[in-house]
PDB file of N, CA and C in Angstrom:
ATOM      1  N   UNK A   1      17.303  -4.371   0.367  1.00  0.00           N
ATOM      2  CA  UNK A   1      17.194  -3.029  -0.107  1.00  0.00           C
ATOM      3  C   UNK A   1      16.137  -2.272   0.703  1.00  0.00           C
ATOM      4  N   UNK A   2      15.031  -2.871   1.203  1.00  0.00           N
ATOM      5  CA  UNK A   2      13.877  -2.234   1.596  1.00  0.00           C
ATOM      6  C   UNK A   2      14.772  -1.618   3.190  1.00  0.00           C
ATOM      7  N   UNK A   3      15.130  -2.993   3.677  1.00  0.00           N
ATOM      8  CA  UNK A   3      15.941  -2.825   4.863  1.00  0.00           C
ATOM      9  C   UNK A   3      16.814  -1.278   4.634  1.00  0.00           C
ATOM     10  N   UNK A   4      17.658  -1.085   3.998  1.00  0.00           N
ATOM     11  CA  UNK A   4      18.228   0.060   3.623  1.00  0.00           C
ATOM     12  C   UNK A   4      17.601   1.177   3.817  1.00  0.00           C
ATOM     13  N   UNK A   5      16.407   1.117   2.984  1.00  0.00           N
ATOM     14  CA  UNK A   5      15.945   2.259   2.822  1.00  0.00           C
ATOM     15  C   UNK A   5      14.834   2.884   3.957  1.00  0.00           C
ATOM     16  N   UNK A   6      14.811   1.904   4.596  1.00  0.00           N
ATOM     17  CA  UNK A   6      13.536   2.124   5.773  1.00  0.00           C
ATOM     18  C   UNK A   6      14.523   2.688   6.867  1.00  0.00           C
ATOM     19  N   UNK A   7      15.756   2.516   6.946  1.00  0.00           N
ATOM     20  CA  UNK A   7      16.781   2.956   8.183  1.00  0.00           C
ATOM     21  C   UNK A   7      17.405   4.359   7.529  1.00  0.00           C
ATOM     22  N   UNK A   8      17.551   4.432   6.280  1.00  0.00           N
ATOM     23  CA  UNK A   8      18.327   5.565   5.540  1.00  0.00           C
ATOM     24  C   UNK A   8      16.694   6.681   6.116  1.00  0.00           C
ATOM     25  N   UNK A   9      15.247   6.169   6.070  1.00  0.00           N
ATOM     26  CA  UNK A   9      14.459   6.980   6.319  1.00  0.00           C
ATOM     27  C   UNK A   9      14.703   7.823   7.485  1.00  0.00           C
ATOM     28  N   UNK A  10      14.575   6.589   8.674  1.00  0.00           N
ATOM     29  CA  UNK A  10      14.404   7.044   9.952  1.00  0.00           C
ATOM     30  C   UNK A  10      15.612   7.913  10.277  1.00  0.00           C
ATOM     31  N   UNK A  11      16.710   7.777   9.975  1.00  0.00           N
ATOM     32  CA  UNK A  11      18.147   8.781   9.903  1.00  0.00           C
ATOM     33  C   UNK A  11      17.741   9.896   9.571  1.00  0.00           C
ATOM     34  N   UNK A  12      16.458  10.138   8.661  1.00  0.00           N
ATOM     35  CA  UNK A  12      16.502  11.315   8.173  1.00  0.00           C
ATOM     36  C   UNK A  12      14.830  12.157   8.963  1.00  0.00           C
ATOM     37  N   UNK A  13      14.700  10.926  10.191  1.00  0.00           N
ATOM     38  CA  UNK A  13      13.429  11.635  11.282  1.00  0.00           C
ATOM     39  C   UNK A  13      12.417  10.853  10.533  1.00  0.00           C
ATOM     40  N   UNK A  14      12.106  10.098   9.988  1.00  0.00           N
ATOM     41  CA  UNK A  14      11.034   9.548   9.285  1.00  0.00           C
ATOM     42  C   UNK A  14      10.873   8.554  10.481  1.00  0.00           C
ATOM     43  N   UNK A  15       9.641   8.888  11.172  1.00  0.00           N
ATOM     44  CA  UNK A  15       8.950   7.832  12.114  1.00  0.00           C
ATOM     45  C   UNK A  15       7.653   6.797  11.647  1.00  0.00           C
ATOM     46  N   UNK A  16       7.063   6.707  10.167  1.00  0.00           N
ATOM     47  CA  UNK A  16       6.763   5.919   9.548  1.00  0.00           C
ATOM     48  C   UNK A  16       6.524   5.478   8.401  1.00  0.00           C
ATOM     49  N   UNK A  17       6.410   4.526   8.049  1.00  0.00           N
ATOM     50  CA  UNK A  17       6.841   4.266   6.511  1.00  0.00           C
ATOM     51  C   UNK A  17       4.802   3.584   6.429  1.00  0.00           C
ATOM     52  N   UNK A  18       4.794   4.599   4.967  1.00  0.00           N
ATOM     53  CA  UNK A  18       3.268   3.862   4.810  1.00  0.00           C
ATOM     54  C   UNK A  18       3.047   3.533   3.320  1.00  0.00           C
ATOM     55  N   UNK A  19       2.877   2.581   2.490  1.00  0.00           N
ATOM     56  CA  UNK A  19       2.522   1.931   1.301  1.00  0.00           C
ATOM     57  C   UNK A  19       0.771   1.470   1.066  1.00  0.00           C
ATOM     58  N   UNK A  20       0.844   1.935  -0.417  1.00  0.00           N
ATOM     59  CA  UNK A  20      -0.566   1.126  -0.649  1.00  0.00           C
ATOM     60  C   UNK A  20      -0.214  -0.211  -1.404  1.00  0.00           C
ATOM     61  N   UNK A  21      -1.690  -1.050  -0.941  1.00  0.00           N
ATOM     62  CA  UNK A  21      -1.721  -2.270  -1.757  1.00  0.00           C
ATOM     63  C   UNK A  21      -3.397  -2.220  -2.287  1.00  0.00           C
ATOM     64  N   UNK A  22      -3.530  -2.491  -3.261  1.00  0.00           N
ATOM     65  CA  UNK A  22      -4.659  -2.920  -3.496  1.00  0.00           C
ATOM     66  C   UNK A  22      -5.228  -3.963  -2.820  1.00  0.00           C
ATOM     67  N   UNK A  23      -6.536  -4.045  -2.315  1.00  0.00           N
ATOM     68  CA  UNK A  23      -7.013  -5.121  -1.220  1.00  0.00           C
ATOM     69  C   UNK A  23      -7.562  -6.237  -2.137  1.00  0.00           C
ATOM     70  N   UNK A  24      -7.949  -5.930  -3.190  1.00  0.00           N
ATOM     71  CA  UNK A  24      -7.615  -7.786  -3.877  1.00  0.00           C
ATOM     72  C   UNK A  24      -6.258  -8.197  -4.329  1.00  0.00           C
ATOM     73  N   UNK A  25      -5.298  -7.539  -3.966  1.00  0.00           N
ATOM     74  CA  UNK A  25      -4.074  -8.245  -4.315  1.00  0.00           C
ATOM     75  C   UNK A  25      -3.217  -8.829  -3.134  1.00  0.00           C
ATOM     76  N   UNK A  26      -3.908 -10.083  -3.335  1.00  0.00           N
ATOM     77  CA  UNK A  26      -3.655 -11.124  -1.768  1.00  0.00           C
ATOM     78  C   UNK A  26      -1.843 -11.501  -2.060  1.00  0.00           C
ATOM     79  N   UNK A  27      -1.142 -11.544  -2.966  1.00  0.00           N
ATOM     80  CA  UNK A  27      -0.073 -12.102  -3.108  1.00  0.00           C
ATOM     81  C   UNK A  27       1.123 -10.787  -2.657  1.00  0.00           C
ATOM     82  N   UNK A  28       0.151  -9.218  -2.629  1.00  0.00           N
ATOM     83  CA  UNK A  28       1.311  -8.198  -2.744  1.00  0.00           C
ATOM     84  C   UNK A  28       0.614  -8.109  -0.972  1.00  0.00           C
ATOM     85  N   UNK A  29      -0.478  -8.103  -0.569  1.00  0.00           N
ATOM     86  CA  UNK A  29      -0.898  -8.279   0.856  1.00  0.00           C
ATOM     87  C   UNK A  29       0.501  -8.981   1.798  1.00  0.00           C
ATOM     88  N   UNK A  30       0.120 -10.206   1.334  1.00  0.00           N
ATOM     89  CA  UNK A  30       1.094 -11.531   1.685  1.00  0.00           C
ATOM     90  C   UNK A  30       2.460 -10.906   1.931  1.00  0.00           C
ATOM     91  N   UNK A  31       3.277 -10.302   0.859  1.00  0.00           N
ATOM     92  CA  UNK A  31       4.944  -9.790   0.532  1.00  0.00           C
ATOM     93  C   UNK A  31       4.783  -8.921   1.367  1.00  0.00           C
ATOM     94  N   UNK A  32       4.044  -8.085   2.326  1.00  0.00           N
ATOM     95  CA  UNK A  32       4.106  -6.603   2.946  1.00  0.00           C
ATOM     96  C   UNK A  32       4.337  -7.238   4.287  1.00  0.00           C
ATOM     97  N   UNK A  33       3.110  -8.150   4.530  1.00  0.00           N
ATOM     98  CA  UNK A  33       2.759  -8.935   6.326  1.00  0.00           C
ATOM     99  C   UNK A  33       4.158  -8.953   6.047  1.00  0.00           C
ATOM    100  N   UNK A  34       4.866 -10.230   5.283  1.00  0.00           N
ATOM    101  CA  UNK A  34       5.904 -10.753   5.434  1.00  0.00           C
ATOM    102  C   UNK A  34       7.133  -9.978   6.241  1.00  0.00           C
ATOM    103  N   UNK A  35       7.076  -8.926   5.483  1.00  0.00           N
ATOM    104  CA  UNK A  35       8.118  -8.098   5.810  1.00  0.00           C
ATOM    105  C   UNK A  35       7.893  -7.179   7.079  1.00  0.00           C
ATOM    106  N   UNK A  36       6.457  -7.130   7.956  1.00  0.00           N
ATOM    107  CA  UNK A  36       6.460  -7.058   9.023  1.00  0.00           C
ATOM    108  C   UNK A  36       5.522  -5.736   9.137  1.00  0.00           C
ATOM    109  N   UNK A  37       4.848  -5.576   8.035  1.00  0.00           N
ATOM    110  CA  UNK A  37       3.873  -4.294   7.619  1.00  0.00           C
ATOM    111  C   UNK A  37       2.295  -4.684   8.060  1.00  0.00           C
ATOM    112  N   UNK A  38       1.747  -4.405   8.554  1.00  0.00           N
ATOM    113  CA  UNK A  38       0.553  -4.133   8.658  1.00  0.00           C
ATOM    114  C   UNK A  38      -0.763  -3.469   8.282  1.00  0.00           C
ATOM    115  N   UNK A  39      -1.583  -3.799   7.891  1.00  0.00           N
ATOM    116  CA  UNK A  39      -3.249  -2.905   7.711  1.00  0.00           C
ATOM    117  C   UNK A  39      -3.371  -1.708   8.661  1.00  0.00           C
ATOM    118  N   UNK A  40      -3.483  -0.734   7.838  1.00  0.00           N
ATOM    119  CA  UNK A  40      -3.585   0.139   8.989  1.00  0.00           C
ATOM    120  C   UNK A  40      -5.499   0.617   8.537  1.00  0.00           C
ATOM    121  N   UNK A  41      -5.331   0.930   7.376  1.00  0.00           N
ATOM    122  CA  UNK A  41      -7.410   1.175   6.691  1.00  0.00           C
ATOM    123  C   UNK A  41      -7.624   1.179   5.929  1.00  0.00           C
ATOM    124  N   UNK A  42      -8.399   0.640   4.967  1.00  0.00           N
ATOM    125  CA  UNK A  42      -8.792   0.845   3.728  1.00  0.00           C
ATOM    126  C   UNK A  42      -9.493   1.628   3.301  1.00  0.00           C
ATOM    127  N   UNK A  43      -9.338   1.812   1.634  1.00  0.00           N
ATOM    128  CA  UNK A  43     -10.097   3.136   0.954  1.00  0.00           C
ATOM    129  C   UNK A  43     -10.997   2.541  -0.277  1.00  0.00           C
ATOM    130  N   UNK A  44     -11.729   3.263  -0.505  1.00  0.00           N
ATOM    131  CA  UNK A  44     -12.526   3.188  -1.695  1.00  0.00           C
ATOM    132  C   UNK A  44     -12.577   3.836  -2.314  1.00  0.00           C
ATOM    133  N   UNK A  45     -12.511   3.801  -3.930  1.00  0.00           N
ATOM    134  CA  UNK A  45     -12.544   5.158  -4.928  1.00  0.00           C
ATOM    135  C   UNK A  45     -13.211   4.954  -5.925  1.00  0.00           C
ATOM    136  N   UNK A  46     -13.666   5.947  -6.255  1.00  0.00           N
ATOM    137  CA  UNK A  46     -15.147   5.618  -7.027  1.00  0.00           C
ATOM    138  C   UNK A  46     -14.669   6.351  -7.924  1.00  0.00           C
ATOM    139  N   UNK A  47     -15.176   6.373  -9.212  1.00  0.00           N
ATOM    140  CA  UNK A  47     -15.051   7.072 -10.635  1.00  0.00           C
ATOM    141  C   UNK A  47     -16.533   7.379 -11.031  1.00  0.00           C
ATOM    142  N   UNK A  48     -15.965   7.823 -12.569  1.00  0.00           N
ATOM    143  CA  UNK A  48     -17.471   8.175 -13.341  1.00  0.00           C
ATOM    144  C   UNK A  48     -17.502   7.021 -14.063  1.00  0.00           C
ATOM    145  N   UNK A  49     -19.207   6.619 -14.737  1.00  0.00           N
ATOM    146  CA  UNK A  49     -19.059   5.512 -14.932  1.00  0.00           C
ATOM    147  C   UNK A  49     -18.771   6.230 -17.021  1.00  0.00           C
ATOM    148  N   UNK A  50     -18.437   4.927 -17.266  1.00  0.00           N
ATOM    149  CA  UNK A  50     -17.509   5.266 -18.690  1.00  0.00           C
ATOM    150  C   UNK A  50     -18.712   5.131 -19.551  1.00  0.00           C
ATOM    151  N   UNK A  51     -19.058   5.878 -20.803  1.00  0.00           N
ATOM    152  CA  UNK A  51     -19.530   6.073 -21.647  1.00  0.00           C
ATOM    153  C   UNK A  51     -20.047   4.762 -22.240  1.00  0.00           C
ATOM    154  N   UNK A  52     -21.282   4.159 -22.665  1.00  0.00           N
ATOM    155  CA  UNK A  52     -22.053   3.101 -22.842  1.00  0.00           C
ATOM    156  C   UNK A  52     -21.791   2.277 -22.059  1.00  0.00           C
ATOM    157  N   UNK A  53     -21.084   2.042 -21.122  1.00  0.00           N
ATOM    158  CA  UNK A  53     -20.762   0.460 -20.338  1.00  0.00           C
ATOM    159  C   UNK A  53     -22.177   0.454 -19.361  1.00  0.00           C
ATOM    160  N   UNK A  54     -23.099  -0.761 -19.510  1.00  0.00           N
ATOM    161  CA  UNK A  54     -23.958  -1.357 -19.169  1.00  0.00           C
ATOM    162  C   UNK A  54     -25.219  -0.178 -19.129  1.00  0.00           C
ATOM    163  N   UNK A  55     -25.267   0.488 -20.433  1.00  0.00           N
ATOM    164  CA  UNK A  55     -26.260   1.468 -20.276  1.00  0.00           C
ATOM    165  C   UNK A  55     -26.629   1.279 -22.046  1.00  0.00           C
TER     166      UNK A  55
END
C-alpha cells in the first residue's frame, strides 16, 4: 500500500515524501529504515509545565 501511494504521489509531482517518528520509538524507527526512509533532523518540543507536577 505504502508502495502505491508513494508512486500515486510522485504522478502527481510530489518529489518527497516526509513522515514523523518519535525518536524513542526504536520499533517505528526500525519499520521506516526498513522501508528505505531515512533521518533527515530532529525536533524538540517543549510545553508548559502542568499545574503541581514536581512543584
Amino acid at each position: 500500500m505504502l508502495a502505491e501511494l508513494l508512486d500515486w504521489g510522485a504522478e502527481q509531482g510530489a518529489l518527497t515524501a516526509w513522515l514523523h517518528v518519535e525518536t524513542a520509538n526504536a520499533d517505528g524507527t526500525a519499520f521506516w529504515e526498513a522501508l528505505g526512509f531515512a533521518p533527515h533532523h530532529t525536533c524538540r518540543y517543549y510545553r508548559a509545565p502542568q499545574p503541581g507536577a514536581g512543584q
